[in-house]
C-alpha atoms as a PDB file:
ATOM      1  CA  UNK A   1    -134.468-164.967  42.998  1.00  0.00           C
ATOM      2  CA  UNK A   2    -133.362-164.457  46.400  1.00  0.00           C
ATOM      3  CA  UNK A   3    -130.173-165.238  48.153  1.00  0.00           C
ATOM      4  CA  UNK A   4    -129.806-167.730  50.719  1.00  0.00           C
ATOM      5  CA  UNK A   5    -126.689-168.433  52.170  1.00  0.00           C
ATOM      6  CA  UNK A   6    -124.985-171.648  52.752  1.00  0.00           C
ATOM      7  CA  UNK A   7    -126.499-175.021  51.882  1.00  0.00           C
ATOM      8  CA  UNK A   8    -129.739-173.337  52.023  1.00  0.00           C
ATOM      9  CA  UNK A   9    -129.009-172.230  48.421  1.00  0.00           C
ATOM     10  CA  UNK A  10    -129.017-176.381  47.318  1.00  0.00           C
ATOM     11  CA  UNK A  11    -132.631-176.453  47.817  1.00  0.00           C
ATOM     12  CA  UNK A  12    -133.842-175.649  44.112  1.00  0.00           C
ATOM     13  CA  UNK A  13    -131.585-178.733  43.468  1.00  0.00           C
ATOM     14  CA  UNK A  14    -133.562-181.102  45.322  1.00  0.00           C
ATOM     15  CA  UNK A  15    -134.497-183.741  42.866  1.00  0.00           C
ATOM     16  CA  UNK A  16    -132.450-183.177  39.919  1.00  0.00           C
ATOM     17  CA  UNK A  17    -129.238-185.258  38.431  1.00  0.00           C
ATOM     18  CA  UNK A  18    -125.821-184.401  40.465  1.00  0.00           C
ATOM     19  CA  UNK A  19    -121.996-185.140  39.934  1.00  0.00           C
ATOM     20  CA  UNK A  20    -120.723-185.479  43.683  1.00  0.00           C
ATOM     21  CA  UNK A  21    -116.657-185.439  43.616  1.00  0.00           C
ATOM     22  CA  UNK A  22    -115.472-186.879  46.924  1.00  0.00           C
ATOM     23  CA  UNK A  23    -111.972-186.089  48.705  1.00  0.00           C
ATOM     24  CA  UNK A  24    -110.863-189.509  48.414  1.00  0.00           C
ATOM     25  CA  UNK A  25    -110.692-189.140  44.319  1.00  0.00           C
ATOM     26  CA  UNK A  26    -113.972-191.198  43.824  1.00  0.00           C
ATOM     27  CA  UNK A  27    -117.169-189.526  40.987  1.00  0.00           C
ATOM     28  CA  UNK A  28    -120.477-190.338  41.880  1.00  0.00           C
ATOM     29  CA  UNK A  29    -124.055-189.497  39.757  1.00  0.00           C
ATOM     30  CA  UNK A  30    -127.084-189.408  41.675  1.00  0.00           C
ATOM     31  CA  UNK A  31    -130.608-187.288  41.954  1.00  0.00           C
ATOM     32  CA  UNK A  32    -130.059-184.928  45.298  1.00  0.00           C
ATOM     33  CA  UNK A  33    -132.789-186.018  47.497  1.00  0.00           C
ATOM     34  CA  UNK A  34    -132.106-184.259  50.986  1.00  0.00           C
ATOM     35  CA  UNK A  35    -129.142-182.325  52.305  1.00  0.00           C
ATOM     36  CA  UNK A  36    -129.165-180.355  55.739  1.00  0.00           C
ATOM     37  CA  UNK A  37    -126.595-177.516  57.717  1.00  0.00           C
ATOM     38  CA  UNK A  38    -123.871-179.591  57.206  1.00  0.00           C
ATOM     39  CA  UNK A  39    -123.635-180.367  53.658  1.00  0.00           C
ATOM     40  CA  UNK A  40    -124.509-184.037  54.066  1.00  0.00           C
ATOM     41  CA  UNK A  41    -126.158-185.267  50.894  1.00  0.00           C
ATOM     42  CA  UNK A  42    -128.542-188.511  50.232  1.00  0.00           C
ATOM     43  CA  UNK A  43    -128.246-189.330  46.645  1.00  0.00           C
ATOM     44  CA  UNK A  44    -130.728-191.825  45.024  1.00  0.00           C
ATOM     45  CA  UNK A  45    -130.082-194.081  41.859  1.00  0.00           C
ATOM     46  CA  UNK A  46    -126.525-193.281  42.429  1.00  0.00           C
ATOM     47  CA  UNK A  47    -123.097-194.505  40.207  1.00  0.00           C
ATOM     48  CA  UNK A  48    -119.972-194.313  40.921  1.00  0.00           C
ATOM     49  CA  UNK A  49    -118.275-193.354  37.535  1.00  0.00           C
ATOM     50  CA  UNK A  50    -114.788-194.288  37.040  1.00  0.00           C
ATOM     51  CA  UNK A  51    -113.037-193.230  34.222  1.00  0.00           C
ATOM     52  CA  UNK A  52    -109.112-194.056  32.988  1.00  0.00           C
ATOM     53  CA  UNK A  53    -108.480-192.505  29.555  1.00  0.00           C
ATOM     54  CA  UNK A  54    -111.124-192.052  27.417  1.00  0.00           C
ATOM     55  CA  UNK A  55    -113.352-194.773  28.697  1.00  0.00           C
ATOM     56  CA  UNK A  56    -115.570-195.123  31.446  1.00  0.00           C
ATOM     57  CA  UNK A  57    -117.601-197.362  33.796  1.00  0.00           C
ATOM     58  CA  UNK A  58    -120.568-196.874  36.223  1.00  0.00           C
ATOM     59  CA  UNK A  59    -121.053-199.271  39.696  1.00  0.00           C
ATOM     60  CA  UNK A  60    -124.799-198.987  40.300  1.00  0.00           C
ATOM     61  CA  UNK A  61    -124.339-198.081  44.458  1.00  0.00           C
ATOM     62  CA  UNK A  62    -128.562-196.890  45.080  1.00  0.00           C
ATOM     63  CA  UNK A  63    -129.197-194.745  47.827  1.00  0.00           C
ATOM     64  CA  UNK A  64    -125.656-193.305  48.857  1.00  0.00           C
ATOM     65  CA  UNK A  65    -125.550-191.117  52.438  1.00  0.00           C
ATOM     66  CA  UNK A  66    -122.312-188.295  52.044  1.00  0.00           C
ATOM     67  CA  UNK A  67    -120.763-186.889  55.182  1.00  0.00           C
ATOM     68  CA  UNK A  68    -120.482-182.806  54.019  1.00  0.00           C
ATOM     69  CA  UNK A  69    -116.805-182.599  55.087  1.00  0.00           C
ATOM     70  CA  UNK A  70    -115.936-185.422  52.075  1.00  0.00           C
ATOM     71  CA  UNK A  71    -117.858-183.096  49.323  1.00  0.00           C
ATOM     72  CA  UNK A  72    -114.982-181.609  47.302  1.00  0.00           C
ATOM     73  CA  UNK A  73    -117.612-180.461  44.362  1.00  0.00           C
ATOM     74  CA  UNK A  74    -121.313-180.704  43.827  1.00  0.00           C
ATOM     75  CA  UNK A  75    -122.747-179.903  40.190  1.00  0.00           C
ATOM     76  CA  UNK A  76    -125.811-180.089  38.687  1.00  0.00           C
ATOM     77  CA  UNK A  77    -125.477-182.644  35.034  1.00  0.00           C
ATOM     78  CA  UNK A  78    -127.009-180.755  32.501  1.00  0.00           C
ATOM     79  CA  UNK A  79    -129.646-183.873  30.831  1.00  0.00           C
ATOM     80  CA  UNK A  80    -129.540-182.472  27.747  1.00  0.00           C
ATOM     81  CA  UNK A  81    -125.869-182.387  27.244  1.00  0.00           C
ATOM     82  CA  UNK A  82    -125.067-185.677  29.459  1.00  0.00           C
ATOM     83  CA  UNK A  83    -125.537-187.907  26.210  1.00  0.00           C
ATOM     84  CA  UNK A  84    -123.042-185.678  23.991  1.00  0.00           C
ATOM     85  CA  UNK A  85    -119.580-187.242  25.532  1.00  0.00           C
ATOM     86  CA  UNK A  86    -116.338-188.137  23.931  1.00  0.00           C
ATOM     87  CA  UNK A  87    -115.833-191.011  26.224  1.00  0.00           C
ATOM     88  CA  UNK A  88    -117.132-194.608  25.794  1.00  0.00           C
ATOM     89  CA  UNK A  89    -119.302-196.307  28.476  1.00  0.00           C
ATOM     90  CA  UNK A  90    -117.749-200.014  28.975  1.00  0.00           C
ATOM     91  CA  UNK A  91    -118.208-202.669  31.388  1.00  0.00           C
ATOM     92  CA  UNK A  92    -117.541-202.897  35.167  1.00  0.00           C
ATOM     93  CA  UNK A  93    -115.044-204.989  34.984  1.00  0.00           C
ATOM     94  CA  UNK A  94    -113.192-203.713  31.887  1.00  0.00           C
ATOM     95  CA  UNK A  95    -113.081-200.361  33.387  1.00  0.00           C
ATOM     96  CA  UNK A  96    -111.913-202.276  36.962  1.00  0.00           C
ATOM     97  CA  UNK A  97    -109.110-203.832  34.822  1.00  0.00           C
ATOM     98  CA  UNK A  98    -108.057-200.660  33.065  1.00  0.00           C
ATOM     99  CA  UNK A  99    -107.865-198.920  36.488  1.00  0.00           C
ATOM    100  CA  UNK A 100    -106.066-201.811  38.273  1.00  0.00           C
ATOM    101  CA  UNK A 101    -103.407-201.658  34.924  1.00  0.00           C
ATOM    102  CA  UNK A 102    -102.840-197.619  35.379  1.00  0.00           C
ATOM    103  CA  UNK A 103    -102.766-198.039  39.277  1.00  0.00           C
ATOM    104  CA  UNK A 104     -99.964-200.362  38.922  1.00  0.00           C
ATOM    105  CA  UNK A 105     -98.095-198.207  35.893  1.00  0.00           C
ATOM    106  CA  UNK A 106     -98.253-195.408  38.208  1.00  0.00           C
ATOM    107  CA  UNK A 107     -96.710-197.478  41.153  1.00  0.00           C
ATOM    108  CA  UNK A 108     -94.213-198.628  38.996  1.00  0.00           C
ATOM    109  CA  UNK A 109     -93.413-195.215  37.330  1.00  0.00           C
ATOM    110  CA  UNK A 110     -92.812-194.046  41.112  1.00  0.00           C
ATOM    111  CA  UNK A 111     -90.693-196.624  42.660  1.00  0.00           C
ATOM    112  CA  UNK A 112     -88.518-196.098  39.428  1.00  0.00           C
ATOM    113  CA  UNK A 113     -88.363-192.623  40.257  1.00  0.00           C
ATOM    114  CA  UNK A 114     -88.024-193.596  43.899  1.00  0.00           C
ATOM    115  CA  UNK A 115     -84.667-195.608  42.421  1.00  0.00           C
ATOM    116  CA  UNK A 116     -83.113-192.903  40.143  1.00  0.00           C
ATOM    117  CA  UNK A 117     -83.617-190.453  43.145  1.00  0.00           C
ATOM    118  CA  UNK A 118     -81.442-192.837  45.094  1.00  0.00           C
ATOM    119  CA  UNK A 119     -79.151-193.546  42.659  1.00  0.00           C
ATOM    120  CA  UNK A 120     -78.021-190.003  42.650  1.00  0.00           C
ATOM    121  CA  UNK A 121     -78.127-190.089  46.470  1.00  0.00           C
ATOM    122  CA  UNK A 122     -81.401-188.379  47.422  1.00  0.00           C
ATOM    123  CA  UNK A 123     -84.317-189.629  49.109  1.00  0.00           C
ATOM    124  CA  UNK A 124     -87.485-189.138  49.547  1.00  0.00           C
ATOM    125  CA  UNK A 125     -89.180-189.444  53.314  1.00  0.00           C
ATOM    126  CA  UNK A 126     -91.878-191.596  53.093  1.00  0.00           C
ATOM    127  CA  UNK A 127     -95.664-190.484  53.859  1.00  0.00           C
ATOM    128  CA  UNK A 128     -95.717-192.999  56.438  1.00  0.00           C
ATOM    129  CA  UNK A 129     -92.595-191.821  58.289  1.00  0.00           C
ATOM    130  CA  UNK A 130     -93.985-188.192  58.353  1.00  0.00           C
ATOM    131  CA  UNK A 131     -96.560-189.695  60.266  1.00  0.00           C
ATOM    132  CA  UNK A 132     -94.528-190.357  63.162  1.00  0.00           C
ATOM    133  CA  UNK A 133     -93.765-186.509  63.906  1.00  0.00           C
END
Protein backbone atom coordinates (compact mmCIF):
# COMPACT_ATOMS: atom_id res chain seq x y z
CA UNK A 1 0.00 0.00 0.00
CA UNK A 2 1.23 3.30 -0.82
CA UNK A 3 1.13 6.54 1.00
CA UNK A 4 -0.80 9.40 -0.01
CA UNK A 5 -0.89 12.34 1.90
CA UNK A 6 -3.74 14.37 3.06
CA UNK A 7 -7.36 13.58 2.22
CA UNK A 8 -6.04 11.70 -0.63
CA UNK A 9 -5.53 8.83 1.86
CA UNK A 10 -9.78 8.78 2.43
CA UNK A 11 -10.16 7.38 -0.91
CA UNK A 12 -10.17 3.50 -0.03
CA UNK A 13 -13.06 4.75 2.24
CA UNK A 14 -15.26 5.80 -0.41
CA UNK A 15 -18.38 3.83 0.07
CA UNK A 16 -18.13 2.28 3.34
CA UNK A 17 -20.08 3.10 6.86
CA UNK A 18 -18.50 6.36 8.73
CA UNK A 19 -18.90 8.01 12.28
CA UNK A 20 -18.41 11.86 11.42
CA UNK A 21 -17.94 13.85 14.93
CA UNK A 22 -18.62 17.52 14.23
CA UNK A 23 -17.15 20.62 16.30
CA UNK A 24 -20.42 21.66 17.40
CA UNK A 25 -20.77 18.24 19.67
CA UNK A 26 -23.24 16.60 17.13
CA UNK A 27 -22.46 12.26 15.86
CA UNK A 28 -23.46 11.50 12.57
CA UNK A 29 -23.41 7.73 10.61
CA UNK A 30 -23.32 7.78 7.03
CA UNK A 31 -21.58 5.78 3.87
CA UNK A 32 -18.61 8.36 2.60
CA UNK A 33 -19.59 9.04 -0.87
CA UNK A 34 -17.17 11.94 -2.10
CA UNK A 35 -14.71 14.13 -0.25
CA UNK A 36 -12.17 16.58 -2.05
CA UNK A 37 -8.76 18.94 -0.89
CA UNK A 38 -10.58 20.33 1.71
CA UNK A 39 -11.95 17.64 3.75
CA UNK A 40 -15.56 18.31 2.80
CA UNK A 41 -17.51 15.09 3.03
CA UNK A 42 -21.07 14.01 1.34
CA UNK A 43 -22.48 11.33 3.46
CA UNK A 44 -25.48 9.24 2.18
CA UNK A 45 -28.18 7.40 4.38
CA UNK A 46 -26.91 9.51 7.12
CA UNK A 47 -28.12 9.65 11.20
CA UNK A 48 -27.46 11.79 13.51
CA UNK A 49 -26.95 9.62 16.71
CA UNK A 50 -27.56 11.17 19.95
CA UNK A 51 -26.84 9.47 22.91
CA UNK A 52 -27.44 10.61 26.91
CA UNK A 53 -26.47 7.73 29.22
CA UNK A 54 -26.70 4.51 28.07
CA UNK A 55 -29.38 5.02 25.51
CA UNK A 56 -29.47 6.27 22.18
CA UNK A 57 -31.46 7.68 19.23
CA UNK A 58 -30.88 8.10 15.44
CA UNK A 59 -32.65 11.26 13.22
CA UNK A 60 -32.68 9.81 9.71
CA UNK A 61 -30.99 13.33 7.94
CA UNK A 62 -30.18 11.45 4.01
CA UNK A 63 -27.66 12.98 2.04
CA UNK A 64 -25.68 15.33 4.53
CA UNK A 65 -22.89 17.92 2.76
CA UNK A 66 -19.84 18.63 5.73
CA UNK A 67 -17.73 21.75 5.42
CA UNK A 68 -13.92 20.06 6.26
CA UNK A 69 -13.12 22.77 8.85
CA UNK A 70 -16.33 21.29 11.16
CA UNK A 71 -14.76 17.52 10.94
CA UNK A 72 -13.35 16.98 14.45
CA UNK A 73 -13.05 12.94 13.72
CA UNK A 74 -13.79 10.67 10.84
CA UNK A 75 -13.81 6.74 11.50
CA UNK A 76 -14.60 3.97 9.66
CA UNK A 77 -17.72 1.62 11.84
CA UNK A 78 -16.50 -1.67 11.84
CA UNK A 79 -20.13 -3.75 10.46
CA UNK A 80 -19.31 -6.57 12.14
CA UNK A 81 -18.91 -5.15 15.54
CA UNK A 82 -21.64 -2.19 15.08
CA UNK A 83 -24.45 -4.68 16.37
CA UNK A 84 -22.40 -5.74 19.65
CA UNK A 85 -23.27 -2.37 21.81
CA UNK A 86 -24.07 -1.87 25.42
CA UNK A 87 -26.42 0.90 24.66
CA UNK A 88 -30.15 0.64 23.78
CA UNK A 89 -31.57 2.14 20.53
CA UNK A 90 -34.94 4.13 21.61
CA UNK A 91 -37.15 6.47 19.97
CA UNK A 92 -36.62 10.02 18.58
CA UNK A 93 -38.42 11.57 20.81
CA UNK A 94 -37.53 9.65 24.00
CA UNK A 95 -33.97 10.26 23.31
CA UNK A 96 -35.07 14.24 22.46
CA UNK A 97 -36.67 14.20 25.97
CA UNK A 98 -33.76 12.59 27.78
CA UNK A 99 -31.43 15.19 26.16
CA UNK A 100 -33.74 18.20 26.78
CA UNK A 101 -33.89 16.72 30.79
CA UNK A 102 -29.80 16.53 31.03
CA UNK A 103 -29.51 19.92 29.07
CA UNK A 104 -31.53 21.53 31.66
CA UNK A 105 -29.76 19.49 34.82
CA UNK A 106 -26.63 20.76 33.48
CA UNK A 107 -27.95 24.44 33.28
CA UNK A 108 -29.19 24.14 36.53
CA UNK A 109 -26.06 22.44 38.08
CA UNK A 110 -24.18 25.66 36.63
CA UNK A 111 -26.19 28.57 37.64
CA UNK A 112 -26.01 26.86 41.18
CA UNK A 113 -22.45 26.90 40.87
CA UNK A 114 -22.71 30.32 39.28
CA UNK A 115 -24.57 31.21 42.92
CA UNK A 116 -22.16 29.52 45.42
CA UNK A 117 -19.29 31.26 43.43
CA UNK A 118 -21.03 34.49 44.28
CA UNK A 119 -21.90 33.77 47.51
CA UNK A 120 -18.32 33.59 48.47
CA UNK A 121 -17.73 36.74 46.40
CA UNK A 122 -16.25 35.52 43.11
CA UNK A 123 -17.49 35.72 39.74
CA UNK A 124 -17.28 34.37 36.80
CA UNK A 125 -17.09 36.73 33.40
CA UNK A 126 -19.53 35.63 31.21
CA UNK A 127 -18.72 34.12 27.58
CA UNK A 128 -20.72 36.78 26.20
CA UNK A 129 -18.89 39.66 27.90
CA UNK A 130 -15.49 38.24 26.68
CA UNK A 131 -16.90 38.85 23.49
CA UNK A 132 -16.80 42.44 23.72
CA UNK A 133 -12.82 42.64 23.98
Amino acid sequence: MNYMPGTASLIEDIDKKHLVLLRDGRTLIGFLRSIDQFANLVLHQTVERIHVGKKYGDIPRGIFIVRGENVVLLGEIDLEKESETVLQQVSIEEILEEQRSQQQAKQEAEKAKTQALKDRGLSIPRVDMLDEY
